[in-house]
N, C-alpha and C. Protein backbone atom coordinates (compact mmCIF):
# COMPACT_ATOMS: atom_id res chain seq x y z
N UNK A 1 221.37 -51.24 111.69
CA UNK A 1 222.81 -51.07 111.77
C UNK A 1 223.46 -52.46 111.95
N UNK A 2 224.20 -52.70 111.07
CA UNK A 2 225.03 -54.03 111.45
C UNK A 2 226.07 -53.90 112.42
N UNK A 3 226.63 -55.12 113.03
CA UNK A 3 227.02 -55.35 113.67
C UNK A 3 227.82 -56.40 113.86
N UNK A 4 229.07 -55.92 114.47
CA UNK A 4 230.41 -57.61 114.59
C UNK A 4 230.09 -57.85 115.80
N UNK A 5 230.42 -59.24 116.07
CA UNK A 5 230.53 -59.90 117.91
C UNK A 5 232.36 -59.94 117.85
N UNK A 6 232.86 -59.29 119.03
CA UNK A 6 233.86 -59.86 119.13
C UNK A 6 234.28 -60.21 121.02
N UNK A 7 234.92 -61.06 121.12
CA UNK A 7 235.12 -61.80 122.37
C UNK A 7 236.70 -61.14 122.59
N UNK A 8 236.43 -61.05 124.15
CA UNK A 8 237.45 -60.26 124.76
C UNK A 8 238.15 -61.09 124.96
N UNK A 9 239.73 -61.38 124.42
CA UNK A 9 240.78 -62.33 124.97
C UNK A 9 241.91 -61.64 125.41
N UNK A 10 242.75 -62.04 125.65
CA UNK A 10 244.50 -61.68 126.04
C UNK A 10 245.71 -62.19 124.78
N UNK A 11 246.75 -61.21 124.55
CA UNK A 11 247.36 -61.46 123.64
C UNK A 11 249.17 -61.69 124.68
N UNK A 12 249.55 -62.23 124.25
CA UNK A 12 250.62 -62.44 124.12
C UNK A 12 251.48 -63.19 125.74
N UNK A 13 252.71 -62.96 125.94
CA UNK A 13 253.12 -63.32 127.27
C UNK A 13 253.00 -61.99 128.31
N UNK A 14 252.52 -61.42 127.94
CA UNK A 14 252.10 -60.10 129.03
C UNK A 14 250.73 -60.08 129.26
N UNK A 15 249.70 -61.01 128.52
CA UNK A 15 248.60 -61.14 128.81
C UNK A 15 247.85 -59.79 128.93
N UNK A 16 247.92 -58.42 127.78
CA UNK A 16 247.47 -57.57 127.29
C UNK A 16 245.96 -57.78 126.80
N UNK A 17 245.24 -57.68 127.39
CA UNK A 17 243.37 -57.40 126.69
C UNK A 17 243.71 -57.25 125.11
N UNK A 18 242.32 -58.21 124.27
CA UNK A 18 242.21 -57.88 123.06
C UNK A 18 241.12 -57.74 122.50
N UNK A 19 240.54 -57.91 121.26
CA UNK A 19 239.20 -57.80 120.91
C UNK A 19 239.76 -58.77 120.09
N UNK A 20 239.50 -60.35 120.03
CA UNK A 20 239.40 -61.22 118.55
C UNK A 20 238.14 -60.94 118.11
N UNK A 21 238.19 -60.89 116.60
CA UNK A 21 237.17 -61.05 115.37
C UNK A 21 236.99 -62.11 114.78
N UNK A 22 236.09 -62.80 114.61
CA UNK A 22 235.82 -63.58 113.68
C UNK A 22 236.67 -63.67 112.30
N UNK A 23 236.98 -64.36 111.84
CA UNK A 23 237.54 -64.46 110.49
C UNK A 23 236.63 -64.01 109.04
N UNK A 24 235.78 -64.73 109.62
CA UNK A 24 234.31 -63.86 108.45
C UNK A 24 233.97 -62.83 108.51
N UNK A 25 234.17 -62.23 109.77
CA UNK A 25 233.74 -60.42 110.19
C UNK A 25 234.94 -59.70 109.51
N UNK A 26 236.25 -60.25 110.02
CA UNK A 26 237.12 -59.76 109.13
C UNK A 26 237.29 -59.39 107.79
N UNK A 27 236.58 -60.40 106.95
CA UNK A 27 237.02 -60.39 105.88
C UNK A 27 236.15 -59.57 105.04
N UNK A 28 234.70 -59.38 105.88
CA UNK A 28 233.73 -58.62 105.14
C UNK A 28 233.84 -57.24 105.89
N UNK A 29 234.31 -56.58 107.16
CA UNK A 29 234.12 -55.22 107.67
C UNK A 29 235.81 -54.72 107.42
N UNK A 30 236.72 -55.22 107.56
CA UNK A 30 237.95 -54.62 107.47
C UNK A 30 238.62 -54.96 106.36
N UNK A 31 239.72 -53.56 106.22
CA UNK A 31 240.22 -53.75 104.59
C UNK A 31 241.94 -53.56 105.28
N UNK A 32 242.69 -54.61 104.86
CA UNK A 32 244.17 -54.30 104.45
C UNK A 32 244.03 -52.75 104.14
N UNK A 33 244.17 -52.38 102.96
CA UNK A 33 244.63 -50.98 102.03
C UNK A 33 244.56 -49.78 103.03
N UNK A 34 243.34 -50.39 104.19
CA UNK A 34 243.42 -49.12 105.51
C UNK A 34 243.11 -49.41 106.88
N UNK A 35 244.31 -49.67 107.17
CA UNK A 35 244.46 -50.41 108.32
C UNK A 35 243.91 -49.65 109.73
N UNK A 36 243.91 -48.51 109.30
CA UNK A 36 243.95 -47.73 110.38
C UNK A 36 241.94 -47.12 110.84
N UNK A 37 241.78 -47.52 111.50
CA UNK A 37 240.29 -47.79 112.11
C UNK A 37 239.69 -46.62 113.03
N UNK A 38 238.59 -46.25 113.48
CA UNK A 38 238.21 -44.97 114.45
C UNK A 38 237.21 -46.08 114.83
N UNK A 39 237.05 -46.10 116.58
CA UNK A 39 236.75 -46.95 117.41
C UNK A 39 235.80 -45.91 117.94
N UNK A 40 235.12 -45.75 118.22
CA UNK A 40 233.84 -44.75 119.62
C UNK A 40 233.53 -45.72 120.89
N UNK A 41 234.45 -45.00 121.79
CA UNK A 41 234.43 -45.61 123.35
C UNK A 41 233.32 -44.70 123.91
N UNK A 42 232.11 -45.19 124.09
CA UNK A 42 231.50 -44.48 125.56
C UNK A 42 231.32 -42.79 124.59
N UNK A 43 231.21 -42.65 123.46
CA UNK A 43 230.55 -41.61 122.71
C UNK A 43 232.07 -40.23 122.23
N UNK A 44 233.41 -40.97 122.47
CA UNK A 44 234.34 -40.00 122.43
C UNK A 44 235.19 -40.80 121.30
N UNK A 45 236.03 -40.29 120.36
CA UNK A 45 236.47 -40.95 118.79
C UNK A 45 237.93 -40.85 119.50
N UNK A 46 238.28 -42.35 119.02
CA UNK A 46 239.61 -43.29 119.06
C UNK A 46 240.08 -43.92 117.80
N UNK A 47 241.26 -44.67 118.01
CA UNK A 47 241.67 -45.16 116.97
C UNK A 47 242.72 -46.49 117.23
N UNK A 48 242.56 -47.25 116.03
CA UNK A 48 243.32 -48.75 116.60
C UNK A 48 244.18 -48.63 115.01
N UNK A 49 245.66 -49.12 114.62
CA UNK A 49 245.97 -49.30 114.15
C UNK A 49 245.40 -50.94 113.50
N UNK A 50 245.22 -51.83 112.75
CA UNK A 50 245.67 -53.14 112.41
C UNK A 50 246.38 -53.54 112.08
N UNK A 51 247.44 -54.52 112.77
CA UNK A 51 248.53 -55.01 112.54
C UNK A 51 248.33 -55.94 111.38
N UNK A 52 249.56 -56.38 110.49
CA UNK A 52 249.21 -57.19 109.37
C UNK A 52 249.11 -58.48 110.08
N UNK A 53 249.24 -58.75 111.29
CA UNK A 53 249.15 -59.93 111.88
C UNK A 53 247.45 -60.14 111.70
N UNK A 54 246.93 -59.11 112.07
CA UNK A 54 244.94 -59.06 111.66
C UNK A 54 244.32 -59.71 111.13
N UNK A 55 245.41 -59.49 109.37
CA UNK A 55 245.30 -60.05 108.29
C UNK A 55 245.77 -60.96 107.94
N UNK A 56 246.62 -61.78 108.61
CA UNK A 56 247.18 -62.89 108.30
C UNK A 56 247.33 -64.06 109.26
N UNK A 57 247.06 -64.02 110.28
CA UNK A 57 246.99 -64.96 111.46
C UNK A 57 245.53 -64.82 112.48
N UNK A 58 246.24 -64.09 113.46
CA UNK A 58 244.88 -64.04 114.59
C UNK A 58 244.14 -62.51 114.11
N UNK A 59 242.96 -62.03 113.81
CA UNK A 59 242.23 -61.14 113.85
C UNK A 59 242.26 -60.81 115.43
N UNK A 60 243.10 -59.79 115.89
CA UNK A 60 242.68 -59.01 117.21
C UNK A 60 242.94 -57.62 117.03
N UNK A 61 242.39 -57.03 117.67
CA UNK A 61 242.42 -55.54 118.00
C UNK A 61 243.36 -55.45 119.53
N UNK A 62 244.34 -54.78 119.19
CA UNK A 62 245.18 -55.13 120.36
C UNK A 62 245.04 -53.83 121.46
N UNK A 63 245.33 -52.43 120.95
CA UNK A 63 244.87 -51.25 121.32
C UNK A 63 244.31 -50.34 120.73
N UNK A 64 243.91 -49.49 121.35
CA UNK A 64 242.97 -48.30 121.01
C UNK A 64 243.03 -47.05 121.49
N UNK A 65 244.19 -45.73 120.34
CA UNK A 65 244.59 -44.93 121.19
C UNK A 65 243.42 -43.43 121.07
N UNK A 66 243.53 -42.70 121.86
CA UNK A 66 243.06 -41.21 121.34
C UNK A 66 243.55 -39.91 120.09
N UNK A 67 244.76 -41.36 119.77
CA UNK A 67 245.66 -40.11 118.84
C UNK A 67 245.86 -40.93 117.77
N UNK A 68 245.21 -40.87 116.39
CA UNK A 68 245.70 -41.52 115.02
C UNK A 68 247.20 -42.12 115.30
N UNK A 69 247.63 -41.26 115.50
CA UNK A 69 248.99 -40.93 115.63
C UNK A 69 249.86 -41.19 117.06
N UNK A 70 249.85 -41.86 117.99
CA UNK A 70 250.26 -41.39 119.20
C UNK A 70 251.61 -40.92 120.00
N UNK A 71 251.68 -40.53 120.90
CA UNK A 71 253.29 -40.20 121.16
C UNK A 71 252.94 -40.89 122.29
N UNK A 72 251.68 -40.48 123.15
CA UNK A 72 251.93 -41.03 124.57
C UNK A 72 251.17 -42.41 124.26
N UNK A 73 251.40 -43.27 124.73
CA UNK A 73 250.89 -44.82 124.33
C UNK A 73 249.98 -44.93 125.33
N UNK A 74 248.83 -44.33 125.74
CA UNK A 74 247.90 -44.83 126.60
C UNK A 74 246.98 -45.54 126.04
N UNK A 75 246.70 -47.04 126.30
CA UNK A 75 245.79 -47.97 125.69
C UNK A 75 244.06 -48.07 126.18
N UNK A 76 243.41 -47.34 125.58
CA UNK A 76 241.87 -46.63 125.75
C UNK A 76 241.18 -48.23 126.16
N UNK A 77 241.39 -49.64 125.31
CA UNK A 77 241.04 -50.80 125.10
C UNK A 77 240.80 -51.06 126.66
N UNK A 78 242.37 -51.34 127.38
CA UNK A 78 242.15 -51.78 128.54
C UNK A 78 241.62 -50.82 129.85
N UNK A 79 240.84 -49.65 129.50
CA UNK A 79 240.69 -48.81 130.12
C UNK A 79 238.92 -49.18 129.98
N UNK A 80 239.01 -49.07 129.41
CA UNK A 80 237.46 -49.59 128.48
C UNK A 80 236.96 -50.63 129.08
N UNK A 81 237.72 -51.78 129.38
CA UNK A 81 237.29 -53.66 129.74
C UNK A 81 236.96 -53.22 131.14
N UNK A 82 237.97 -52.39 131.68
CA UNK A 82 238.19 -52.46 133.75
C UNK A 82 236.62 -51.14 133.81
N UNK A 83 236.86 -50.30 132.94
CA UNK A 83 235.25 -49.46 133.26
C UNK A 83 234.13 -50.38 133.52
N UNK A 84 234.00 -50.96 132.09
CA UNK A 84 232.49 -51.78 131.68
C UNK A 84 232.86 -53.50 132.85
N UNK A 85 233.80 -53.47 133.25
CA UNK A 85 233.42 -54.76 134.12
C UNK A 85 234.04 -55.83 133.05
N UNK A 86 234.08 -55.89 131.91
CA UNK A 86 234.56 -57.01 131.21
C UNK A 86 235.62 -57.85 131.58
N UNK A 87 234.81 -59.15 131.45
CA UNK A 87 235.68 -60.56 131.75
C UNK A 87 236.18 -60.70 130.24
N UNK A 88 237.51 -61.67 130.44
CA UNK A 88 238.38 -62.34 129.36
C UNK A 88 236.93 -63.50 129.32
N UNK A 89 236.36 -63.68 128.01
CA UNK A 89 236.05 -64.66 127.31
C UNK A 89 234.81 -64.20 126.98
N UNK A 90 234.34 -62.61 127.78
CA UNK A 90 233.02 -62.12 127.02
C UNK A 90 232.91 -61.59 125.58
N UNK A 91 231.66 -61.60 125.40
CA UNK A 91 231.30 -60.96 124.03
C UNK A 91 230.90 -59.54 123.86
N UNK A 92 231.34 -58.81 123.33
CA UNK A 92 231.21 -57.28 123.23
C UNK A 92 230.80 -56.71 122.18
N UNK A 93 230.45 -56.21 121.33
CA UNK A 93 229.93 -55.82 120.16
C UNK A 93 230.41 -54.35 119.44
N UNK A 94 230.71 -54.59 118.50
CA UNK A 94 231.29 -53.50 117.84
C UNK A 94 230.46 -53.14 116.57
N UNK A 95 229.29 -51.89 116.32
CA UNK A 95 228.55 -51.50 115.24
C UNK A 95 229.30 -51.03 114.18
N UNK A 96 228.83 -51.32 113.39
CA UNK A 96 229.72 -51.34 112.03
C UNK A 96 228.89 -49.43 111.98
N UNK A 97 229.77 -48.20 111.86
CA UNK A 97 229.55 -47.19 111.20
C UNK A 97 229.66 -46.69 109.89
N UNK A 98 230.90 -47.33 109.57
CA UNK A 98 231.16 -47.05 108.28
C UNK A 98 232.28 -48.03 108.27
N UNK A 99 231.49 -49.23 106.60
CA UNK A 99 232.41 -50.67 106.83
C UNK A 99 233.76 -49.90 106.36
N UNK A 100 234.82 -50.76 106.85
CA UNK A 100 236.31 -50.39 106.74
C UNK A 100 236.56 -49.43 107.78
N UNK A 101 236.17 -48.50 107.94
CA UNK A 101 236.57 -47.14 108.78
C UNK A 101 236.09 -47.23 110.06
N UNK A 102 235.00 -46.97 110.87
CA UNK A 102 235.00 -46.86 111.57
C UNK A 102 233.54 -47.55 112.61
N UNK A 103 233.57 -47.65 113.64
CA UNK A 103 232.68 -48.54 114.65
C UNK A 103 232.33 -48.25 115.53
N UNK A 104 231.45 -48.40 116.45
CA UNK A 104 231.46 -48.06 117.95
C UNK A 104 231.74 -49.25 118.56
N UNK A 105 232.28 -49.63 119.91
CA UNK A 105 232.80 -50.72 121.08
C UNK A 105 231.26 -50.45 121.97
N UNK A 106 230.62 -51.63 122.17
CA UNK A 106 229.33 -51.77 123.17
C UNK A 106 229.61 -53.20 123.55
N UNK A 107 229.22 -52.78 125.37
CA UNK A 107 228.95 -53.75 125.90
C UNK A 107 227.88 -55.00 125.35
């Protein structure tokens, strides 16, 4: 099973948890045309939008909701880092399930 490394950083002036990607992981596991991704936290199916920012500047995964779709904005990502103990600057691993679509998040 292949596999991306991605390193846990913080985005913005609210200092929000992220997942950066590599630029090369990017360009070979994720597609523009479907932005929209299914994440497996801990064995239960999620979902992260990709912002075109993904694709055109910084590769991060910013959140990760339970609803394709969401109404209530609960972010699974930073729920995920404070479970597993994750520090800002570790490496975490995300298995490629099906390239473009979908992955699992491992410590």
């Amino acid at each position: 099973m292949e596999e991306i490394q991605a390193r846990v950083t913080y985005q913005g002036s609210a200092r929000r948890p992220a997942l950066a990607i590599a630029f090369a992981d990017r360009n070979q596991y994720f597609s523009q045309a479907d932005p929209l991704i299914v994440i497996e936290l801990d064995g239960k199916k999620a979902y992260a939008k990709l912002q075109p920012s993904f694709f055109a500047h910084v590769s991060q995964i910013n959140t990760i909701y339970e609803d394709p779709h969401p109404v209530f904005r609960r972010n699974l990502l930073v729920e995920w880092i404070a479970k597993h103990k994750v520090k800002l600057g570790n490496k975490v691993r995300l298995q490629v399930m099906e390239r473009y679509r979908s992955f699992r998040l491992k410590v």
